[in-house]
N, C-alpha and C. Protein backbone atom coordinates (compact mmCIF):
# COMPACT_ATOMS: atom_id res chain seq x y z
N UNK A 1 0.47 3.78 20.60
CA UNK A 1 0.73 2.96 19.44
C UNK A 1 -0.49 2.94 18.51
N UNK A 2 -1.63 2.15 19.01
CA UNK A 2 -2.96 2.91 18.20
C UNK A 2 -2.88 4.23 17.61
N UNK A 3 -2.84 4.86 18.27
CA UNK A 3 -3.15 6.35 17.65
C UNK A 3 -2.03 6.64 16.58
N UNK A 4 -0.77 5.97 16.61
CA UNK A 4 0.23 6.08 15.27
C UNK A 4 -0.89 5.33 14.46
N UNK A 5 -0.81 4.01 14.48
CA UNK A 5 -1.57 3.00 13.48
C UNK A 5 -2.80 4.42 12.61
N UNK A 6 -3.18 4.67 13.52
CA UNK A 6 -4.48 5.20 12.69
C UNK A 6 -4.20 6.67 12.30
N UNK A 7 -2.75 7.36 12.48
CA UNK A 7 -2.28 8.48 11.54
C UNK A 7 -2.03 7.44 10.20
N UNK A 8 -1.24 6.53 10.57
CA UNK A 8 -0.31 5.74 9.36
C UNK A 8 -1.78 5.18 8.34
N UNK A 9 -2.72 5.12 8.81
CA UNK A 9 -3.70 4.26 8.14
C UNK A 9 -4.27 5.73 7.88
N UNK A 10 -4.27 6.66 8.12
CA UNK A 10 -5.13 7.99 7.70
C UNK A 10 -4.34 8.26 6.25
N UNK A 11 -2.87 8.49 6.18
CA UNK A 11 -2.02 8.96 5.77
C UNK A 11 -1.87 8.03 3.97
N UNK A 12 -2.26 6.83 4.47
CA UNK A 12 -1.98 5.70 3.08
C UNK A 12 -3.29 6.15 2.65
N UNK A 13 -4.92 6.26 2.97
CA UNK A 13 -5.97 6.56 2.76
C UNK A 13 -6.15 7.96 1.89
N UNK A 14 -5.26 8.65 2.72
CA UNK A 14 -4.54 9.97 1.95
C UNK A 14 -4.40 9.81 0.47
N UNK A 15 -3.27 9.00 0.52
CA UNK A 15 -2.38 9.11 -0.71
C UNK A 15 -3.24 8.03 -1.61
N UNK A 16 -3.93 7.63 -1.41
CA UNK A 16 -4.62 6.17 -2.26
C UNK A 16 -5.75 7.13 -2.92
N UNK A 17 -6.42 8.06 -2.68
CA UNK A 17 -6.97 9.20 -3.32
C UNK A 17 -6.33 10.02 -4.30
N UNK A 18 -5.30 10.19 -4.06
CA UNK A 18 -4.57 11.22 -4.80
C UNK A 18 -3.93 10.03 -5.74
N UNK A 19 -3.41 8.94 -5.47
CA UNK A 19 -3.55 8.13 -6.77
C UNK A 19 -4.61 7.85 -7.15
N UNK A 20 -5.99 7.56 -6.59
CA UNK A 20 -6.77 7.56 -8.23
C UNK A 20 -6.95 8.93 -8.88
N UNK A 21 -6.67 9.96 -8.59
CA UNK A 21 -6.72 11.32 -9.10
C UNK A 21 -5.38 11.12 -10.13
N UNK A 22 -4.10 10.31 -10.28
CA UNK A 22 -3.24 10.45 -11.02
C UNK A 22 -3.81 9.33 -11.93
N UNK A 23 -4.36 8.08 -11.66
CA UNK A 23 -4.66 7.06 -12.71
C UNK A 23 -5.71 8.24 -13.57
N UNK A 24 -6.77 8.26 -13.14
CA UNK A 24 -7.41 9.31 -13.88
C UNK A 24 -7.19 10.30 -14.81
N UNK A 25 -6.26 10.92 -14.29
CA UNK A 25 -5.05 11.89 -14.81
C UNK A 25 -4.28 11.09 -16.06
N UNK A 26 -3.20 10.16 -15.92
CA UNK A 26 -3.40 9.26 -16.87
C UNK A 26 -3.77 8.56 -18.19
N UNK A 27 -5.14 8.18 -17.72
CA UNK A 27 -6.59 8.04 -18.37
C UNK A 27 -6.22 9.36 -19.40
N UNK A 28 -6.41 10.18 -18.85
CA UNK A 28 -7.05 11.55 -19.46
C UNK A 28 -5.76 11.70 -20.49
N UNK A 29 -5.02 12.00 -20.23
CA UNK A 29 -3.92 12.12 -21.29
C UNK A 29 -3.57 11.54 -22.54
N UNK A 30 -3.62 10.18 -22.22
CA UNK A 30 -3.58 9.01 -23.17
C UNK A 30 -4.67 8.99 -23.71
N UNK A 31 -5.81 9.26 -23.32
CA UNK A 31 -6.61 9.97 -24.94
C UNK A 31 -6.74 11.02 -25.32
N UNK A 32 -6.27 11.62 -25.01
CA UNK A 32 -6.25 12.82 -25.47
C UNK A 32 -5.14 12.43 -26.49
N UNK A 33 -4.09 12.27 -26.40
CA UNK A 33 -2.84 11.68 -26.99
C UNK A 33 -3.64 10.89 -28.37
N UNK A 34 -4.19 10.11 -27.64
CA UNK A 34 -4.82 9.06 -28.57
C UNK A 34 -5.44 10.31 -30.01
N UNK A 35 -6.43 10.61 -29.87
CA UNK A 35 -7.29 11.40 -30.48
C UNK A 35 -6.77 12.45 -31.29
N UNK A 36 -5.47 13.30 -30.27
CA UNK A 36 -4.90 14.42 -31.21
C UNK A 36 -3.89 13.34 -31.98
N UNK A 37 -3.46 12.07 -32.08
CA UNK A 37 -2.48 11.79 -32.97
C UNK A 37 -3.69 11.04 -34.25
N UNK A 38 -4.46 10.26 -34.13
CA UNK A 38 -5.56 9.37 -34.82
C UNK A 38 -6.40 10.39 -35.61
N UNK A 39 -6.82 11.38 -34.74
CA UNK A 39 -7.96 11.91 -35.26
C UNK A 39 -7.59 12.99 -36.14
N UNK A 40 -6.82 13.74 -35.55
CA UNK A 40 -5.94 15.20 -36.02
C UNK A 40 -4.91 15.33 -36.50
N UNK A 41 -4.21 13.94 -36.14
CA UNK A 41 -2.82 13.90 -36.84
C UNK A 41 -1.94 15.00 -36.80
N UNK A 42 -1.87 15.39 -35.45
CA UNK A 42 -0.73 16.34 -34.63
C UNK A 42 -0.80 16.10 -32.98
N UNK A 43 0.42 14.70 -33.20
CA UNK A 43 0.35 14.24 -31.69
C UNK A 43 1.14 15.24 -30.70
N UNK A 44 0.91 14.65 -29.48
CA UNK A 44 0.39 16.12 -28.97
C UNK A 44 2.40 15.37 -27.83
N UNK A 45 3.61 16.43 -27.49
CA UNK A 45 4.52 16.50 -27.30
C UNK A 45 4.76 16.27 -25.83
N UNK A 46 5.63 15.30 -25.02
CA UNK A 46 5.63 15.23 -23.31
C UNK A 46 4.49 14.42 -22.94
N UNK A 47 3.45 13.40 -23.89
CA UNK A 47 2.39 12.79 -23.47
C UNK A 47 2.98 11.48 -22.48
N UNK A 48 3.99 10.84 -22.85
CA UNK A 48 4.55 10.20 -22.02
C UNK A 48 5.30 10.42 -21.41
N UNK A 49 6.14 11.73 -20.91
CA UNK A 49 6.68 12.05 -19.73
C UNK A 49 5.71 12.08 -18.59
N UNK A 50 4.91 13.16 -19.35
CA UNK A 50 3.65 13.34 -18.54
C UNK A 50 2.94 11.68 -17.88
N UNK A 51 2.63 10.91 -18.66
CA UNK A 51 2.22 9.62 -18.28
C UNK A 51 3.13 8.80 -17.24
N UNK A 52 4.53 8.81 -17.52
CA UNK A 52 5.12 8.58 -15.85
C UNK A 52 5.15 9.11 -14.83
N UNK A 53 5.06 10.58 -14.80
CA UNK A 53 4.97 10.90 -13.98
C UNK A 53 3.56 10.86 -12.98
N UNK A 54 2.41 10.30 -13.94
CA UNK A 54 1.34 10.22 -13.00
C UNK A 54 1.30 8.90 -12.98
N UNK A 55 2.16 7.82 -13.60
CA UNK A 55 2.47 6.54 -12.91
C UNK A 55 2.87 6.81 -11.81
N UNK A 56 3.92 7.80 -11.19
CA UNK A 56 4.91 7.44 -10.37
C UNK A 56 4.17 7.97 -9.29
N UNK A 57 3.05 9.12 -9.56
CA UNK A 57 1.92 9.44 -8.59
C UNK A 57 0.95 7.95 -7.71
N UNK A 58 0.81 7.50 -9.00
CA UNK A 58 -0.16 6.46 -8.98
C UNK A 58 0.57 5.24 -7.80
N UNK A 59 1.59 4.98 -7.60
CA UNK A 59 2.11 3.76 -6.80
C UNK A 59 2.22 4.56 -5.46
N UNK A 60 1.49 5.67 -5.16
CA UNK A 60 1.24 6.21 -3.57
C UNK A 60 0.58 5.35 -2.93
N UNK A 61 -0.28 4.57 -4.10
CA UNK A 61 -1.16 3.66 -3.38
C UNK A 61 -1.06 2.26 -2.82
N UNK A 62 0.50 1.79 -2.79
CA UNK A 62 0.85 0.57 -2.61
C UNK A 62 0.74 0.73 -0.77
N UNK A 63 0.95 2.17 -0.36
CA UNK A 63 0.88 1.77 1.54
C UNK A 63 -0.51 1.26 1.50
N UNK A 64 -1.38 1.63 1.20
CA UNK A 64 -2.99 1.27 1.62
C UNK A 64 -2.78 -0.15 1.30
N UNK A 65 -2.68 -0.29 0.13
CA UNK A 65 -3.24 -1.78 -0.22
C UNK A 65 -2.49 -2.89 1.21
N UNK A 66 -1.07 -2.43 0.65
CA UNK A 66 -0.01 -3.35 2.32
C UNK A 66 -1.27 -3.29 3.33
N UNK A 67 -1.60 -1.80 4.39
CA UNK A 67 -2.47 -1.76 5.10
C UNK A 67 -3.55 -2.49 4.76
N UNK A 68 -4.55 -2.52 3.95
CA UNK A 68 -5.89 -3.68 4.00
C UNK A 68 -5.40 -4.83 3.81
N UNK A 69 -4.65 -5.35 3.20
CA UNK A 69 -4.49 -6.65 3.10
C UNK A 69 -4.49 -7.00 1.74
N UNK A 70 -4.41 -6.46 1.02
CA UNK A 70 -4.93 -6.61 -0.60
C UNK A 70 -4.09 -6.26 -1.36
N UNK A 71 -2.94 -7.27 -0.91
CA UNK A 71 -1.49 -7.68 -1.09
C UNK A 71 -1.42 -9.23 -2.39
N UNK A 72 -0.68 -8.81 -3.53
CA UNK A 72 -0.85 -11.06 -3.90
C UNK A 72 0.02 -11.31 -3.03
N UNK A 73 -0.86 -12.63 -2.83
CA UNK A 73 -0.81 -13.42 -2.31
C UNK A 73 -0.33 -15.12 -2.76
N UNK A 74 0.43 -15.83 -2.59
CA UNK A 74 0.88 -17.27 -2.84
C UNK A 74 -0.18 -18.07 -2.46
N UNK A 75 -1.49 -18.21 -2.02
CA UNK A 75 -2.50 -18.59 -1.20
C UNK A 75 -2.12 -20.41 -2.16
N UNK A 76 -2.38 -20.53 -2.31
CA UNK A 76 -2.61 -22.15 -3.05
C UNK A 76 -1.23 -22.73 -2.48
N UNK A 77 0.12 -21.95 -1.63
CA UNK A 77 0.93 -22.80 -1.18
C UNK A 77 0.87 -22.44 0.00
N UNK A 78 1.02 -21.09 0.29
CA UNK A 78 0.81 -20.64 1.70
C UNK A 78 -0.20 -21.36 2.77
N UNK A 79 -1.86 -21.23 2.25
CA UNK A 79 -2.48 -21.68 2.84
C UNK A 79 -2.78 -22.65 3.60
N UNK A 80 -1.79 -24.07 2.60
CA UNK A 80 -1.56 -25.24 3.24
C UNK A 80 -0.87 -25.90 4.34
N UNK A 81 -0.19 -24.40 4.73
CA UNK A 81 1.13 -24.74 5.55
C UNK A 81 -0.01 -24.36 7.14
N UNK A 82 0.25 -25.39 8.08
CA UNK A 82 -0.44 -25.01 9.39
C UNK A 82 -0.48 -23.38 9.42
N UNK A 83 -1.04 -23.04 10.88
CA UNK A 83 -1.57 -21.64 10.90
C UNK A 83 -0.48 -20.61 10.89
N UNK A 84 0.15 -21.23 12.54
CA UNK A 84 1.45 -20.93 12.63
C UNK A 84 2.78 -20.94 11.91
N UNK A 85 3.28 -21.74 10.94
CA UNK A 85 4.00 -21.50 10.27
C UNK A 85 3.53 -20.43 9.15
N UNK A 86 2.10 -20.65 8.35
CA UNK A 86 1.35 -19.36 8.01
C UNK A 86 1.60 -18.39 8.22
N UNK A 87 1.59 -17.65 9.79
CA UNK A 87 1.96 -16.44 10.24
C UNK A 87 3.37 -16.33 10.00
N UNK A 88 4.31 -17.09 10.58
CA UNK A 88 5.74 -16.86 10.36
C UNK A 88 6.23 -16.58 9.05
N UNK A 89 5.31 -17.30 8.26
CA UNK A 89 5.46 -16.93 6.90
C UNK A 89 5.58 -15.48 6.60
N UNK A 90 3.89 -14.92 6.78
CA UNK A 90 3.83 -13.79 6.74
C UNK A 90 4.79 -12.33 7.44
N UNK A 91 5.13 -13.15 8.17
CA UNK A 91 5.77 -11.91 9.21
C UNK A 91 7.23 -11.68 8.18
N UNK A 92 7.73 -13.12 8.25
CA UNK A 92 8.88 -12.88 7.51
C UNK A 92 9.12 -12.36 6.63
N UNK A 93 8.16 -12.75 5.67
CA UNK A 93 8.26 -11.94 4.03
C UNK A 93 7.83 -10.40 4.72
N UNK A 94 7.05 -10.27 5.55
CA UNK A 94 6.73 -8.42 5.94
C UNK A 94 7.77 -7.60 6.24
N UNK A 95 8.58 -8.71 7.04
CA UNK A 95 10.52 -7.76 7.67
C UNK A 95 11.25 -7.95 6.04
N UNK A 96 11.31 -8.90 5.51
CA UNK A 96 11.76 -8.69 3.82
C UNK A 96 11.76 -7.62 3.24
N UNK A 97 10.34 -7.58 2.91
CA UNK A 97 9.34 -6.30 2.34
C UNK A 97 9.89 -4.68 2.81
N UNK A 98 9.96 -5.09 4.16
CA UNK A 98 10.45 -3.96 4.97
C UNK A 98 11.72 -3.10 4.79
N UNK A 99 12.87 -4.21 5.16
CA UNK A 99 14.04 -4.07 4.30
C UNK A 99 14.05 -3.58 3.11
N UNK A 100 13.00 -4.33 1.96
CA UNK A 100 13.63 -3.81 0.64
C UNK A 100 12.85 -2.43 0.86
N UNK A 101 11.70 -1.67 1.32
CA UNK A 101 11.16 -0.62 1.13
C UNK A 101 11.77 0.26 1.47
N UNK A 102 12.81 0.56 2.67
CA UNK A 102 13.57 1.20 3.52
C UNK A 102 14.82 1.18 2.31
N UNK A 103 15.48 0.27 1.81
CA UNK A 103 16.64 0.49 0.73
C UNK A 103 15.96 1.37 -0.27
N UNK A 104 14.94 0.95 -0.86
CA UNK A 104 14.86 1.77 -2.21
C UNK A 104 14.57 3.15 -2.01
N UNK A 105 13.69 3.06 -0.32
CA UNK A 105 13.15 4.96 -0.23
C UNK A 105 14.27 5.60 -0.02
N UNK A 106 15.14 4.78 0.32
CA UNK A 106 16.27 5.74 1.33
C UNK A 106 17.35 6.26 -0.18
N UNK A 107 17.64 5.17 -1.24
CA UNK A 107 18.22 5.50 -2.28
C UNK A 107 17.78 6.51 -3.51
N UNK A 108 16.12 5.97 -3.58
CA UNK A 108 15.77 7.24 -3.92
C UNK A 108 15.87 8.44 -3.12
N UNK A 109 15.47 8.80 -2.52
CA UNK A 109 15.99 9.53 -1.24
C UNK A 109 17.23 10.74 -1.71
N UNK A 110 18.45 10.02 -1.93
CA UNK A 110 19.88 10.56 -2.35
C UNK A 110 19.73 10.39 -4.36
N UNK A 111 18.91 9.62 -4.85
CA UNK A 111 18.71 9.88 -5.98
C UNK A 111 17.99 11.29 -6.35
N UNK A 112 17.03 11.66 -5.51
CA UNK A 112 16.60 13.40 -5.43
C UNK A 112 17.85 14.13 -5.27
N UNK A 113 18.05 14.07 -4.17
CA UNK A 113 19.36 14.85 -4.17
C UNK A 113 20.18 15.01 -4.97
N UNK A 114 20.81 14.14 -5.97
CA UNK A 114 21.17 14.57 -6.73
C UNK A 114 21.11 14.32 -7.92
N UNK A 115 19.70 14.66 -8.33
CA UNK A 115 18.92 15.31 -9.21
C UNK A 115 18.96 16.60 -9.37
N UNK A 116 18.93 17.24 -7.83
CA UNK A 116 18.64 18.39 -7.80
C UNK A 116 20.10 19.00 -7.99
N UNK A 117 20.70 18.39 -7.21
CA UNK A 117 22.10 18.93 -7.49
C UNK A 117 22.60 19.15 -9.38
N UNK A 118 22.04 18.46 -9.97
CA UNK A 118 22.74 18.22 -11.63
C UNK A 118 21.71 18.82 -11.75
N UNK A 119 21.15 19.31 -11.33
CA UNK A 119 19.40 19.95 -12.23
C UNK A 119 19.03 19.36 -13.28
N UNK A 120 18.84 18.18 -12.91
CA UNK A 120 18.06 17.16 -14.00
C UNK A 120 16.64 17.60 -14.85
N UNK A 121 16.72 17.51 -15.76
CA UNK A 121 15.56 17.55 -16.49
C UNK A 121 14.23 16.46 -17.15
N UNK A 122 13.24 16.38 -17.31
CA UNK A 122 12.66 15.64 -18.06
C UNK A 122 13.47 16.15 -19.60
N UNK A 123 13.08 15.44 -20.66
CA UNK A 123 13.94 15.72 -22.11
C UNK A 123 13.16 16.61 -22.97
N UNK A 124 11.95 16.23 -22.91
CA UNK A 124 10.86 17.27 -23.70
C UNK A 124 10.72 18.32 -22.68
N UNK A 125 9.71 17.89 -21.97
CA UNK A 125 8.94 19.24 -20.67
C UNK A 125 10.20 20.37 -20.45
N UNK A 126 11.13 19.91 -20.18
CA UNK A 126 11.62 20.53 -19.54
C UNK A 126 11.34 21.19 -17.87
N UNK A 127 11.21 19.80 -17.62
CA UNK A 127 11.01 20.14 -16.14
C UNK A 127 11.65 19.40 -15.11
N UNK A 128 11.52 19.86 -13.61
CA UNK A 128 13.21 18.93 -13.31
C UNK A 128 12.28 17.60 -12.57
N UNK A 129 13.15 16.91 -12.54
CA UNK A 129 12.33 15.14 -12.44
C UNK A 129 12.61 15.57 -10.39
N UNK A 130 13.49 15.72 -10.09
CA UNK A 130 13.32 15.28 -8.40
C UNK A 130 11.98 15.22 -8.06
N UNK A 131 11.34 16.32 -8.08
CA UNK A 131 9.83 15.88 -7.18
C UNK A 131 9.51 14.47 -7.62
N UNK A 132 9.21 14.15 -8.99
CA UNK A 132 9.13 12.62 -8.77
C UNK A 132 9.78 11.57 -8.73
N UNK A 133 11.04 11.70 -7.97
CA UNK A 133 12.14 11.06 -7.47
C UNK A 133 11.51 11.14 -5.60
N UNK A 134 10.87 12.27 -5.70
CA UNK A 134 10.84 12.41 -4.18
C UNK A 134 9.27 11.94 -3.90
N UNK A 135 8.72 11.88 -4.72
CA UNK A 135 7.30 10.67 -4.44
C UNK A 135 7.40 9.90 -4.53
N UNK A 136 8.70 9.08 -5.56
CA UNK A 136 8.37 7.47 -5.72
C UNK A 136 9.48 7.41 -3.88
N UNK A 137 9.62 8.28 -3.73
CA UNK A 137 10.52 7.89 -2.46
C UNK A 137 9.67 7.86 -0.74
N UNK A 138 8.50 9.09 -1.09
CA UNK A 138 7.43 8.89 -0.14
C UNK A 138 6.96 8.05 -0.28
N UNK A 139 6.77 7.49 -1.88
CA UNK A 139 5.64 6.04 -1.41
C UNK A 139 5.95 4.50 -1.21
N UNK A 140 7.32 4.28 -1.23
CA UNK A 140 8.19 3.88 -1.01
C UNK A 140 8.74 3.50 0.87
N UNK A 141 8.71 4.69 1.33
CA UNK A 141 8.60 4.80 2.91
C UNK A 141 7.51 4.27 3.78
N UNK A 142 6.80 5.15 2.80
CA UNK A 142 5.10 5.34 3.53
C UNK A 142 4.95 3.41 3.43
N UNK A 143 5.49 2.51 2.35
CA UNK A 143 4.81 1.08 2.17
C UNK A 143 6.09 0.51 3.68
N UNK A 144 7.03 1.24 3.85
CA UNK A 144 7.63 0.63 5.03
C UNK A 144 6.95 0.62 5.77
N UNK A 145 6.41 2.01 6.07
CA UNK A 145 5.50 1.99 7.67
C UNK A 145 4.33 1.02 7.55
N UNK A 146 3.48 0.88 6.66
CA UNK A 146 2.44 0.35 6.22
C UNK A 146 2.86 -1.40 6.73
N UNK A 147 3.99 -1.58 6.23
CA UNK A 147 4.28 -3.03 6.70
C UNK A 147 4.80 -3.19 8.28
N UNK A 148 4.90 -2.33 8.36
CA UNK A 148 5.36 -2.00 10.25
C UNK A 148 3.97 -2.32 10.75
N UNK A 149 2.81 -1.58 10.29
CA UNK A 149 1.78 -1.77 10.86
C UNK A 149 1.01 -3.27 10.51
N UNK A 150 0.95 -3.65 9.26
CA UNK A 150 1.19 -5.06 8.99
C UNK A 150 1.77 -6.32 9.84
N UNK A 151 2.94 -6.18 10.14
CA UNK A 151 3.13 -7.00 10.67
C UNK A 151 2.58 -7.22 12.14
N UNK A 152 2.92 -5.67 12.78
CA UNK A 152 2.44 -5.51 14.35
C UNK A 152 1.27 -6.48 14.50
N UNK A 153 0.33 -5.72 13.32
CA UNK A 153 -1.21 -6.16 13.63
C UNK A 153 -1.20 -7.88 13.50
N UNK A 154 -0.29 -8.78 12.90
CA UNK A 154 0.07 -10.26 12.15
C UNK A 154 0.07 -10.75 13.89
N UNK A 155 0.90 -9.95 14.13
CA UNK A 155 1.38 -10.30 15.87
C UNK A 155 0.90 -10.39 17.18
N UNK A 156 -0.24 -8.80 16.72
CA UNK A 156 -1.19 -8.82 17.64
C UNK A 156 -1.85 -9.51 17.77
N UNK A 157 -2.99 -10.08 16.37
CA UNK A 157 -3.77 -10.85 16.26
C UNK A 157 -3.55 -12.14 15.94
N UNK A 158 -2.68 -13.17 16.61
CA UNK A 158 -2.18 -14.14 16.44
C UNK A 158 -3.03 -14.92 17.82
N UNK A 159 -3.46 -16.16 17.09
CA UNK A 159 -4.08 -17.01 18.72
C UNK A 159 -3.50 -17.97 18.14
N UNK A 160 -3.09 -18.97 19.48
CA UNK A 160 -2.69 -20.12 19.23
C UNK A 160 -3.41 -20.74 18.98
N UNK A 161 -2.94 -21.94 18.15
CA UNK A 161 -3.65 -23.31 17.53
C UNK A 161 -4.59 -23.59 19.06
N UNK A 162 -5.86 -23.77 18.67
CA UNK A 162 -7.15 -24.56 19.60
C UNK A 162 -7.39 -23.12 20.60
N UNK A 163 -6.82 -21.98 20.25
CA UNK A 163 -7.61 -21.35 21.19
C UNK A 163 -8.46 -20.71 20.55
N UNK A 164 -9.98 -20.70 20.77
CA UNK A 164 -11.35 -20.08 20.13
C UNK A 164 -11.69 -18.64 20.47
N UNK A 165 -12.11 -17.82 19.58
CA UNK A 165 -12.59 -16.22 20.01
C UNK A 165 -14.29 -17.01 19.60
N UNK A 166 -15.03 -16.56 20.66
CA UNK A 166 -16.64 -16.27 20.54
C UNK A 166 -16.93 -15.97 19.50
N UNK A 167 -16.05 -14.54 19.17
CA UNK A 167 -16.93 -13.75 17.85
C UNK A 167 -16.74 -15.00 16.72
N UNK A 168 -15.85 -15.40 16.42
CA UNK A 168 -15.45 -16.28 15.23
C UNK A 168 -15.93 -17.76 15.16
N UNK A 169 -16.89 -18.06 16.17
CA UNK A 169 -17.78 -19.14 16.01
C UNK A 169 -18.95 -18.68 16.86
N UNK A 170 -20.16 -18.03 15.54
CA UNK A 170 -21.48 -18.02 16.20
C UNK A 170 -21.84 -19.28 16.54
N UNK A 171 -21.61 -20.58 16.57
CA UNK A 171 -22.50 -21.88 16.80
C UNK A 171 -21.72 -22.16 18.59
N UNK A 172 -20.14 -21.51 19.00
CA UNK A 172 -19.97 -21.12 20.46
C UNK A 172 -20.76 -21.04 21.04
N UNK A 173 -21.44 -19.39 20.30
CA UNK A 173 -22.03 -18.38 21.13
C UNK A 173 -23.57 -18.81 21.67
N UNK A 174 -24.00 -19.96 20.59
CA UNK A 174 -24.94 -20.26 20.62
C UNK A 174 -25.57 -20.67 21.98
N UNK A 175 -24.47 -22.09 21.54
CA UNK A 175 -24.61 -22.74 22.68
C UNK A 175 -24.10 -22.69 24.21
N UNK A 176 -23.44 -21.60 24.47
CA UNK A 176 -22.28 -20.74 25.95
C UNK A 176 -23.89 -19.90 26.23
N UNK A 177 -25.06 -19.41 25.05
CA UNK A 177 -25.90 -18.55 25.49
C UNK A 177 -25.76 -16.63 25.30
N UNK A 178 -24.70 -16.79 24.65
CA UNK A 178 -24.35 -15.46 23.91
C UNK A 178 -24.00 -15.02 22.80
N UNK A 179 -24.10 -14.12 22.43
CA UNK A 179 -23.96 -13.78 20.92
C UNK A 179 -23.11 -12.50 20.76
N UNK A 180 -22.50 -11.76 19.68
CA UNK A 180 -21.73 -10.87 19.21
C UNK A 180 -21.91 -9.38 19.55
N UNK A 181 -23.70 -9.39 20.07
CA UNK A 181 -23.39 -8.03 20.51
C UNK A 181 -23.10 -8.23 21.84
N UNK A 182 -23.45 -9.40 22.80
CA UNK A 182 -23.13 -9.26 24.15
C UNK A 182 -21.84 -9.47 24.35
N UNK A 183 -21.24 -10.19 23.95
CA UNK A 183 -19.69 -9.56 24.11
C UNK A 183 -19.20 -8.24 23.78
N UNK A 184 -19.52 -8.06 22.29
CA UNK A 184 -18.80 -6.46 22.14
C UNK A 184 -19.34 -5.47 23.65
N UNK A 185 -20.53 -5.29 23.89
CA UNK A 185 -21.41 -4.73 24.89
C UNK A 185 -20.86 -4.77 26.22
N UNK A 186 -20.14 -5.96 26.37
CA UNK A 186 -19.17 -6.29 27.60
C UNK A 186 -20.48 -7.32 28.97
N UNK A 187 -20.90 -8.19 27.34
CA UNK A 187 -21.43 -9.24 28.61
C UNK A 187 -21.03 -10.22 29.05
N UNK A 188 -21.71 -10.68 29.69
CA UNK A 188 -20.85 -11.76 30.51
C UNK A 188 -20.71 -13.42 29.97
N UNK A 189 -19.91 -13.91 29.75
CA UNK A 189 -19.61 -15.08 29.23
C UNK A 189 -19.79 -16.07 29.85
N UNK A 190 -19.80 -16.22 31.26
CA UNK A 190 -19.90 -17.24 32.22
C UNK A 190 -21.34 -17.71 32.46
């Protein structure tokens, strides 16, 4: 199970690169756009096809963020609610999340398909849209698994109300006579 977690966490790390290579991408266009229409006054043709499609690059990066945690958040209502209902919170909206990620990849999914089938086009480029029917559909999946691993980890790392980890109170460790590396190290607590 680890060793999935840390393909699935390799894999969003992956793609969270290659979206900032499309924001960038992006970037780059839209002034260019900018400049040949302002400056030269011969705007330049497909600048915004081109620009969705490295939007649609760009949301590869929603598995990572799911994975770190750097998700919005409701915190000013959430927070208030005990720990445990907290977590339940979280878990729930994660199987939500889950659900809706699994509908939309799976519809995009058959929205490629038949794309390809009608040989769809962009209107200017002239180029056929499935491939980015079939990324917003990888990244789309990829945020399912991402919340699979999300939640697992919600589950794993769940302690009940009043039970204490060492690491998470140095003033414990203090006073028990141990500290953070002797536990990690595998010392003795007693």
């Amino acid at each position: 199970m680890e060793k999935a977690f840390k393909v699935i966490k390799t894999i969003s790390r992956s793609l969270m690169y290659v979206s900032y290579a499309a924001m960038l991408g992006m970037l780059g266009i839209t002034v260019w756009d900018v400049i040949m229409r302002y400056i030269f006054n011969r705007p330049s043709s497909g600048v915004t096809e081109i620009s969705q499609m490295f939007l649609i690059v760009a949301m590869t990066t929603m598995a990572h963020a799911l994975i770190e945690g750097r998700f919005i958040n409701v915190g000013v209502f959430v927070d208030k609610f005990p720990k445990k209902l907290n977590i339940g919170f979280e878990i729930g909206m994660g199987v939500a999340a889950l659900v809706f990620f699994i509908i939309v990849g799976t519809q995009l999914l058959g929205l490629t398909e038949t794309s390809i089938a009608i040989h769809e086009q962009y209107f200017i480029l002239k180029t056929p849209r499935w491939p980015m029917y079939l990324v917003l559909a990888v990244s789309f999946l990829a945020c399912a698994l991402a919340t699979v691993v999300f939640v697992i980890e919600r589950i794993k790392n769940y302690r009940p109300p009043g039970e204490v980890d060492i690491l998470d109170n140095p003033e414990l460790a203090v006073i028990l006579g141990t500290d953070k590396e002797d536990k990690k190290e595998g010392g003795d607590l007693s």
